[in-house]
Protein backbone atom coordinates (compact mmCIF):
# COMPACT_ATOMS: atom_id res chain seq x y z
CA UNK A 1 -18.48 -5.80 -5.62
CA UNK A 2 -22.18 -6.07 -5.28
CA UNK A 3 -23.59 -6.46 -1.27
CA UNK A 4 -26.94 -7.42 -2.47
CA UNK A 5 -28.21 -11.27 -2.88
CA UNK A 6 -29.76 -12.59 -5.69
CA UNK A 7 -33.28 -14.20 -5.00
CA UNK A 8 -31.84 -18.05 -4.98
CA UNK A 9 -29.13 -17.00 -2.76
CA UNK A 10 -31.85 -15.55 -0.51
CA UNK A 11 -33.82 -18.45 -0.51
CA UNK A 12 -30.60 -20.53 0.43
CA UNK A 13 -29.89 -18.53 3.17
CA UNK A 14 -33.58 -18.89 4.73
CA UNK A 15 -33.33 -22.58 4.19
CA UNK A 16 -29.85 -23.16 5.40
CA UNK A 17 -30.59 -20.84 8.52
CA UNK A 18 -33.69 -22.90 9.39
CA UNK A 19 -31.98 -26.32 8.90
CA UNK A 20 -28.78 -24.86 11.36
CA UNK A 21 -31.84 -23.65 13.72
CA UNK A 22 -33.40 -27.26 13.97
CA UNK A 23 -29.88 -28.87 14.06
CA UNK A 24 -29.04 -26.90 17.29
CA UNK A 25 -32.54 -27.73 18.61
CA UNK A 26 -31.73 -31.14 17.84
CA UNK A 27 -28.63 -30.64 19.51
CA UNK A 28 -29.71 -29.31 22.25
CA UNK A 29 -32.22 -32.00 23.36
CA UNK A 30 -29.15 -34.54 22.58
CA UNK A 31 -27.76 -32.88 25.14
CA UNK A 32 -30.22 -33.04 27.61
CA UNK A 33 -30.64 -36.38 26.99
CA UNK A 34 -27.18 -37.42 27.75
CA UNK A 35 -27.16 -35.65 31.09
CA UNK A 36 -30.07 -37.65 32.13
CA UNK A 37 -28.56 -41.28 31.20
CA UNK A 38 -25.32 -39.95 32.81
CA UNK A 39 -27.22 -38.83 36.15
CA UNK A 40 -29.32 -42.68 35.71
CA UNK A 41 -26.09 -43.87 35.51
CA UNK A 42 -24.62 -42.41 39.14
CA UNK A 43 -27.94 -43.15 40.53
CA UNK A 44 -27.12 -47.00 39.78
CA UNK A 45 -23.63 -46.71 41.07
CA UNK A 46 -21.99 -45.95 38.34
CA UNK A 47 -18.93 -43.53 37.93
CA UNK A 48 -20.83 -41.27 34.98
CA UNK A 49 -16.58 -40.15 33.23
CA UNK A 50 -16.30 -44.07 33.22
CA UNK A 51 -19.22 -44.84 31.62
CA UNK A 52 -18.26 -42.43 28.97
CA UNK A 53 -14.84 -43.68 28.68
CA UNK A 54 -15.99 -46.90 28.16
CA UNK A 55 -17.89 -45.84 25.60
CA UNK A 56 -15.29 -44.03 24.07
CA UNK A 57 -13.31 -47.24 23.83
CA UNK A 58 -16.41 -49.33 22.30
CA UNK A 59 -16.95 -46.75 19.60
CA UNK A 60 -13.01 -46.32 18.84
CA UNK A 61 -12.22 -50.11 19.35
CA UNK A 62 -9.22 -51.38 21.53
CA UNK A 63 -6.46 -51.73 19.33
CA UNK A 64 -7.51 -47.79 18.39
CA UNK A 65 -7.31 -46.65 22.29
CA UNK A 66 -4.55 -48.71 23.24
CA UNK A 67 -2.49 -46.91 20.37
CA UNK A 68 -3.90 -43.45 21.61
CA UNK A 69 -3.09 -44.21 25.28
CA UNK A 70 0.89 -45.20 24.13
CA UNK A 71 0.84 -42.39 22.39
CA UNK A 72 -0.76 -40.04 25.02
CA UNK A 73 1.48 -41.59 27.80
CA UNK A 74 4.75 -40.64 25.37
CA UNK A 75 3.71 -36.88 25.86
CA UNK A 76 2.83 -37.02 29.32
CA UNK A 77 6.73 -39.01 30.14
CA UNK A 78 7.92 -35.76 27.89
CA UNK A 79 6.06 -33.25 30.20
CA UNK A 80 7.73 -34.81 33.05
CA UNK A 81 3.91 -35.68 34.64
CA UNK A 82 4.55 -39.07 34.57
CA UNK A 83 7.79 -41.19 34.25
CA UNK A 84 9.12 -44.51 33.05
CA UNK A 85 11.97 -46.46 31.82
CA UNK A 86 11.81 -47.78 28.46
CA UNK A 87 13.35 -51.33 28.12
CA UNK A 88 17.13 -51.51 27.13
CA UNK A 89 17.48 -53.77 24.32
């Protein structure tokens, strides 16, 4: 088995190495720019993990999170960190 790269695979490499650079720049200033709206958020009195569960809700849809919260609320009655009795039909 041959180690060494042909020319085209070189030239892949370069470019796909660049594009991954920019995407973390990219990524990066993303970043950045979420802290700030989260710390404009507290500054108006806002709880900043609310605003981003509301958002997580508005990009997921209701119907979506109310299914995930059942379903999350089944495993934490199973780990015994929260409890409740199920109707008897």
């Amino acid at each position: 088995m041959s180690n060494s790269l042909t020319d085209a695979q070189r030239a892949s490499l370069k470019s796909i190495l660049q594009r991954i650079s920019q995407i973390d720049k990219e990524r990066k200033a993303l970043s950045e720019d979420m802290k700030e709206l989260m710390v404009e958020a507290k500054s108006n009195g806002l709880e900043p993990k609310f605003v981003k569960d509301t958002y997580k809700v508005m990009s997921i849809g209701p119907t979506q999170y109310l299914v995930q919260t059942g379903e999350l609320e089944e495993y934490l009655n199973a780990a015994g960190v929260i409890t409740y009795k199920q109707d008897k039909e």
